[in-house]
C-alpha atoms as a PDB file:
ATOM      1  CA  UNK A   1      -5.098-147.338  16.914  1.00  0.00           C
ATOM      2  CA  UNK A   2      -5.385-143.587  16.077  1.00  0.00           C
ATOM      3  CA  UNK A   3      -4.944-140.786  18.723  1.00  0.00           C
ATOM      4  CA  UNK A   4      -8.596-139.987  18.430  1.00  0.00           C
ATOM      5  CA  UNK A   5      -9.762-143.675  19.370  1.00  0.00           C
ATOM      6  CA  UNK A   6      -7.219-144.008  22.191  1.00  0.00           C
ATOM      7  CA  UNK A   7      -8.863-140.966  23.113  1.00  0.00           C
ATOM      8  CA  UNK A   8     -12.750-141.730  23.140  1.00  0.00           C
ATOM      9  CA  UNK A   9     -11.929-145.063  24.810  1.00  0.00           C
ATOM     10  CA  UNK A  10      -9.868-143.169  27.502  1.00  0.00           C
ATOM     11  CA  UNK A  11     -12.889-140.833  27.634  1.00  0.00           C
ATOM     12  CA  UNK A  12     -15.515-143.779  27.809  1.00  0.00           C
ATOM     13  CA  UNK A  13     -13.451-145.539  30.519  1.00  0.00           C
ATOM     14  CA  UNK A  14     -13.864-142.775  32.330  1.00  0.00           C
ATOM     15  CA  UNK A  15     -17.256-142.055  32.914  1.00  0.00           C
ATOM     16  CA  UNK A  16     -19.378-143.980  35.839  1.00  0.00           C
ATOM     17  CA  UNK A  17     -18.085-147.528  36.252  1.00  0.00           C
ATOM     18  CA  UNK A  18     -16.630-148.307  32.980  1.00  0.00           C
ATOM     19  CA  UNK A  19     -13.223-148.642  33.992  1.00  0.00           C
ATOM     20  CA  UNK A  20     -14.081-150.190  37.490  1.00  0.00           C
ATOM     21  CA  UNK A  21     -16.520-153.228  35.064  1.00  0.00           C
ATOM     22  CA  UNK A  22     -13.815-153.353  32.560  1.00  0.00           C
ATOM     23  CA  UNK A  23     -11.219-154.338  35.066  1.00  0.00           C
ATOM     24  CA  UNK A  24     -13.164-156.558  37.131  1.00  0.00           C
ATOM     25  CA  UNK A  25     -14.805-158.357  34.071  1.00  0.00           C
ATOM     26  CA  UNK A  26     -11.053-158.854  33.326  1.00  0.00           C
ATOM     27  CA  UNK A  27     -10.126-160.253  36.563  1.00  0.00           C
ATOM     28  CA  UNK A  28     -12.962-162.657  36.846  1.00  0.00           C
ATOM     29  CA  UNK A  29     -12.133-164.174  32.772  1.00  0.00           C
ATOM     30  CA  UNK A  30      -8.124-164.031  34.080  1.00  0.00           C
ATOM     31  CA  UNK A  31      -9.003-166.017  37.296  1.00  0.00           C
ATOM     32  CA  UNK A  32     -11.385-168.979  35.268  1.00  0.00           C
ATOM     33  CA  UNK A  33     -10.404-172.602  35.891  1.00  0.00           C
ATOM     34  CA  UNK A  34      -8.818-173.479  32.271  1.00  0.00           C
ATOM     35  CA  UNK A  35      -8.041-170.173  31.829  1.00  0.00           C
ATOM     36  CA  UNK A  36      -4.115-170.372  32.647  1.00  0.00           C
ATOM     37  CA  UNK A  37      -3.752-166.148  32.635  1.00  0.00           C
ATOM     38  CA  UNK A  38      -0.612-165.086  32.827  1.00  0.00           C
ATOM     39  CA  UNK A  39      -1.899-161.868  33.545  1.00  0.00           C
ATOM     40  CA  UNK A  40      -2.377-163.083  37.510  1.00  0.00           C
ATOM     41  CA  UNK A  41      -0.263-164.520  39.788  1.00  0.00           C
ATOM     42  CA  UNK A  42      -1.375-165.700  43.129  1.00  0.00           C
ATOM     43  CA  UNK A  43       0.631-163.016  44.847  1.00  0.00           C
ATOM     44  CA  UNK A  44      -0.927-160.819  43.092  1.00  0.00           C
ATOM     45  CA  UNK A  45      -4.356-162.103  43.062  1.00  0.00           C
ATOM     46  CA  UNK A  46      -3.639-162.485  47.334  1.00  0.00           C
ATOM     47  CA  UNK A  47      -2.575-158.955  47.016  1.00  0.00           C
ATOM     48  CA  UNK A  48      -5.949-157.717  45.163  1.00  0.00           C
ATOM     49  CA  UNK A  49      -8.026-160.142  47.989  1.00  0.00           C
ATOM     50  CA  UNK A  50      -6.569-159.148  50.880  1.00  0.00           C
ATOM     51  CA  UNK A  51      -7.187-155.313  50.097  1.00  0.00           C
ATOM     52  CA  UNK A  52     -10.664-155.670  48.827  1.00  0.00           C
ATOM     53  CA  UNK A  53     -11.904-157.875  51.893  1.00  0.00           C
ATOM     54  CA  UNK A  54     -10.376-155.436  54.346  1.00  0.00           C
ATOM     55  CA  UNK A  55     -11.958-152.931  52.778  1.00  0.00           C
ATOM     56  CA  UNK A  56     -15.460-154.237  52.008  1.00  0.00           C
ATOM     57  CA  UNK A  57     -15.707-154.831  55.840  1.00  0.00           C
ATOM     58  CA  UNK A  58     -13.908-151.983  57.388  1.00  0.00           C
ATOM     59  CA  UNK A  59     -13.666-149.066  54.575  1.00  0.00           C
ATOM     60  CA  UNK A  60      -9.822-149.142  55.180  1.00  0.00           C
ATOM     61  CA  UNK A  61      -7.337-149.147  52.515  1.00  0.00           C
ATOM     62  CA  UNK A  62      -4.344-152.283  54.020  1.00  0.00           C
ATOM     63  CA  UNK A  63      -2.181-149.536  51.390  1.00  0.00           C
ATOM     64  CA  UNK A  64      -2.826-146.568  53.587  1.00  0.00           C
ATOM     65  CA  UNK A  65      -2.202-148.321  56.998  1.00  0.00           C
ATOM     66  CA  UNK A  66       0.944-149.045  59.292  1.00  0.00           C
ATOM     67  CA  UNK A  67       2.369-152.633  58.706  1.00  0.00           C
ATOM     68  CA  UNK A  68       3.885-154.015  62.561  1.00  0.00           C
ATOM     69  CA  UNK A  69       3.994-156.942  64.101  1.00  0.00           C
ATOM     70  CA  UNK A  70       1.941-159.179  61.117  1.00  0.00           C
ATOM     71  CA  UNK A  71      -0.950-157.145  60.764  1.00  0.00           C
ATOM     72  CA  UNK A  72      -1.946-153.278  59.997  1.00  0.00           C
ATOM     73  CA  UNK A  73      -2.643-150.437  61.987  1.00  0.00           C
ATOM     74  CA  UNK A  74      -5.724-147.465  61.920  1.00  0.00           C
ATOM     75  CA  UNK A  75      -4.408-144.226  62.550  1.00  0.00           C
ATOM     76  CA  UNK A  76      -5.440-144.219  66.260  1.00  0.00           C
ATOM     77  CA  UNK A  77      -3.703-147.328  66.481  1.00  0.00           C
ATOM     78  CA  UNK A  78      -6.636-150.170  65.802  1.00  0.00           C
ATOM     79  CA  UNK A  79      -5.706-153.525  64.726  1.00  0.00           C
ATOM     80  CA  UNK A  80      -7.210-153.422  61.092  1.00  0.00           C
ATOM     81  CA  UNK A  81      -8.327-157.708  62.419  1.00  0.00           C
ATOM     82  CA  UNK A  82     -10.254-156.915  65.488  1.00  0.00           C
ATOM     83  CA  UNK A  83     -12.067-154.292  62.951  1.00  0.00           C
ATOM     84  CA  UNK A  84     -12.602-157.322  60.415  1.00  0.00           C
ATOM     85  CA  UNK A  85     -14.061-159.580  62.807  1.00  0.00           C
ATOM     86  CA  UNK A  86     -16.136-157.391  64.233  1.00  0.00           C
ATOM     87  CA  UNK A  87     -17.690-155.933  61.018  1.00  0.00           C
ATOM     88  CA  UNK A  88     -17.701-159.775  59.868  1.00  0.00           C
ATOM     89  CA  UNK A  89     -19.747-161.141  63.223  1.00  0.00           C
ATOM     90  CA  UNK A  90     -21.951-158.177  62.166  1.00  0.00           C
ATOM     91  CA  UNK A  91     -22.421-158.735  58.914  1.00  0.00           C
ATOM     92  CA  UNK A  92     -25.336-160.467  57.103  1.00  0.00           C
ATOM     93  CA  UNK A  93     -23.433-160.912  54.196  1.00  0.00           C
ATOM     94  CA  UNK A  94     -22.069-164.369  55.360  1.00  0.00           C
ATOM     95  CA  UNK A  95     -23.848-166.979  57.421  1.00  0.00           C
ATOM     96  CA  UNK A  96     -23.220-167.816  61.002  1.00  0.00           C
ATOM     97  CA  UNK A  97     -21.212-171.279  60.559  1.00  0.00           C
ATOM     98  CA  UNK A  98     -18.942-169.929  57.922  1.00  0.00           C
ATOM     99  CA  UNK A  99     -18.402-166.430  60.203  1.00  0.00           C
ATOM    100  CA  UNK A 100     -15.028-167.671  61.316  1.00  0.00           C
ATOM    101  CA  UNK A 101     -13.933-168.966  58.431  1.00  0.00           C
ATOM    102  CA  UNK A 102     -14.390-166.234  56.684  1.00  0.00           C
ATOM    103  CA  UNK A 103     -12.136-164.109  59.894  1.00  0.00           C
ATOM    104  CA  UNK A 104      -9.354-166.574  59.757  1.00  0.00           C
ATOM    105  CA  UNK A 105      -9.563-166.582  55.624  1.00  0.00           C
ATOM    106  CA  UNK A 106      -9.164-162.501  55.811  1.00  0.00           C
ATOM    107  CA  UNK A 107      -6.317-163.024  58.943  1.00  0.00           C
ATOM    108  CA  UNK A 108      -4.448-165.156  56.459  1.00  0.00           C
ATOM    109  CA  UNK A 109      -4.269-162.269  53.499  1.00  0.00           C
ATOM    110  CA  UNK A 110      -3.365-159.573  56.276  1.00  0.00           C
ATOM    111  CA  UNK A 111      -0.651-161.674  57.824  1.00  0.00           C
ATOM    112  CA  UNK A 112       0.609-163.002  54.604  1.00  0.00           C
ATOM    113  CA  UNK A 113       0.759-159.258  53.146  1.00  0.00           C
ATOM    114  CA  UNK A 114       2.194-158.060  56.024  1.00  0.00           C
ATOM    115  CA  UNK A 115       4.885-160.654  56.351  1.00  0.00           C
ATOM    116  CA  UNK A 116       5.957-160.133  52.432  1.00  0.00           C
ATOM    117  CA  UNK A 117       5.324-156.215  52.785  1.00  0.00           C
ATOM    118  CA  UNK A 118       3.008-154.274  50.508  1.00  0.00           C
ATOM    119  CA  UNK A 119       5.261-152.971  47.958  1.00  0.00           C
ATOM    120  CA  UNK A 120       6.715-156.168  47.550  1.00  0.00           C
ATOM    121  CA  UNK A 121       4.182-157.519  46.547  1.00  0.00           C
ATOM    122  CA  UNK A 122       3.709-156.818  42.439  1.00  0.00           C
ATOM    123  CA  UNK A 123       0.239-155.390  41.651  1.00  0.00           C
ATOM    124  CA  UNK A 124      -2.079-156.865  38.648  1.00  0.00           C
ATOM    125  CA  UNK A 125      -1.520-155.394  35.459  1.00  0.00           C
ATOM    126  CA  UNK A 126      -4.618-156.704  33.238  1.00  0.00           C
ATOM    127  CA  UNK A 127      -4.922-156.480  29.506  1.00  0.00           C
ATOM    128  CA  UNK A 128      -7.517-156.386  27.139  1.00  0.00           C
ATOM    129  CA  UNK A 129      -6.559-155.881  22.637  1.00  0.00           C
ATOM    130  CA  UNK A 130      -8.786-153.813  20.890  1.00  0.00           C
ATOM    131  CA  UNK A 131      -9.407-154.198  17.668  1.00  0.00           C
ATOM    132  CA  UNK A 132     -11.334-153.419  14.562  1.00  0.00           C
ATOM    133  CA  UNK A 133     -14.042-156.399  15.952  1.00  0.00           C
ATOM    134  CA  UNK A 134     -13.948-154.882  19.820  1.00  0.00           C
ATOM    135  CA  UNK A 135     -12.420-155.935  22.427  1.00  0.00           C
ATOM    136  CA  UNK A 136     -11.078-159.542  23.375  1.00  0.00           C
ATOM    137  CA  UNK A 137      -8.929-160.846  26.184  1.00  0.00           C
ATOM    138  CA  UNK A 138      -5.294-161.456  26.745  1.00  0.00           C
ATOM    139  CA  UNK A 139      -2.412-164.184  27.956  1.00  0.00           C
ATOM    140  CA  UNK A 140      -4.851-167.044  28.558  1.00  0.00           C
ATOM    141  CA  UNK A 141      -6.068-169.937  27.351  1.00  0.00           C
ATOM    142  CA  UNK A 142      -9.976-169.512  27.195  1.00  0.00           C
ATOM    143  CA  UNK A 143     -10.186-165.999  25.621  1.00  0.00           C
ATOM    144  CA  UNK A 144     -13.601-163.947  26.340  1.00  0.00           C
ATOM    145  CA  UNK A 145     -14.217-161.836  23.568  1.00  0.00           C
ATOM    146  CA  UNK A 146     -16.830-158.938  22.424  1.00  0.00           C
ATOM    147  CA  UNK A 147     -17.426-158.249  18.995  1.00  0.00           C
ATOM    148  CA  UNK A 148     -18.847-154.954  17.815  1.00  0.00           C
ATOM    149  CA  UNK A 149     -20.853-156.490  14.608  1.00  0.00           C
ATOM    150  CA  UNK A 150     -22.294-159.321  16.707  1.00  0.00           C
ATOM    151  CA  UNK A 151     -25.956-160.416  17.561  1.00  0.00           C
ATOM    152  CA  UNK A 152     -24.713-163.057  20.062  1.00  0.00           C
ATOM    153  CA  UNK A 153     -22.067-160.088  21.055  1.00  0.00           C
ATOM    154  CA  UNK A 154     -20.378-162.538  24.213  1.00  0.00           C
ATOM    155  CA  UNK A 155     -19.180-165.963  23.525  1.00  0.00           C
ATOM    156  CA  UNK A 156     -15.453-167.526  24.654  1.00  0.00           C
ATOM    157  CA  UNK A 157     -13.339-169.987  22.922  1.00  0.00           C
ATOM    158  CA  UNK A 158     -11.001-172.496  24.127  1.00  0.00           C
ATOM    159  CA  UNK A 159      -7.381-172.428  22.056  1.00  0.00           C
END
């Protein structure tokens, strides 16, 4: 790839939610049953869960907090859990008789993360080839692919 294209899709990555969609849509192909990704590992993929419920709920970042005692402290010293369950109980995002499952689901991550420690825990790094035909998944079995010249521009194949 020439420095001009690395450029424009640098440049296109950028703007709005591009990068954001592009990196989800890759999480969600790497994560497919039948997929076999070597591009997650469950650490990782309990890494990228435990932040993003935390911080759906509460706005916190588990990355900026204090880790002690299995869980992770605010600032002015809240328990990041009693902040979960509280935004979970008033949430209408999940129903009533799965409330505490969800709670004890999101204690598991924080305790987990805690236990093992943030930064040693590796992060996700997700792949996608581009090519002359656009752009097409990496490192798993069931490949999701886009192609530029298309009409039916999403299909996936099984290798």
């Amino acid at each position: 790839m020439d420095e001009e294209t690395k450029v424009l899709m640098q440049n296109a990555l950028n703007v709005g939610n591009n990068g954001k969609n592009l990196y989800k849509h890759i999480y969600y192909c790497s994560t497919q049953d039948g997929c076999e990704s070597s591009q997650v590992t469950e650490e990782s993929k309990m890494k990228y869960e435990a932040y993003h419920q935390v911080y759906s709920y509460t706005g916190y970042g588990l990355d900026k907090l204090e880790e002690k005692n299995g869980t992770y402290y605010t600032e002015s010293g809240e328990n990041i859990l009693d902040l979960v369950d509280k935004a979970v109980e008033d949430s209408g995002k999940v129903p009533k008789e799965f409330k505490q499952q969800m709670k004890n689901w999101i204690h598991d991550l924080v305790s987990t993360m805690s236990t093992k420690g943030w930064n040693n825990v590796p992060d996700m790094t997700l792949s996608i080839l581009y090519g002359k035909s656009g752009l097409k998944d990496m490192n798993q079995l069931i490949t999701y692919q886009y192609e530029a010249d298309s009409t039916n521009r999403q299909w996936y194949s099984v290798l």
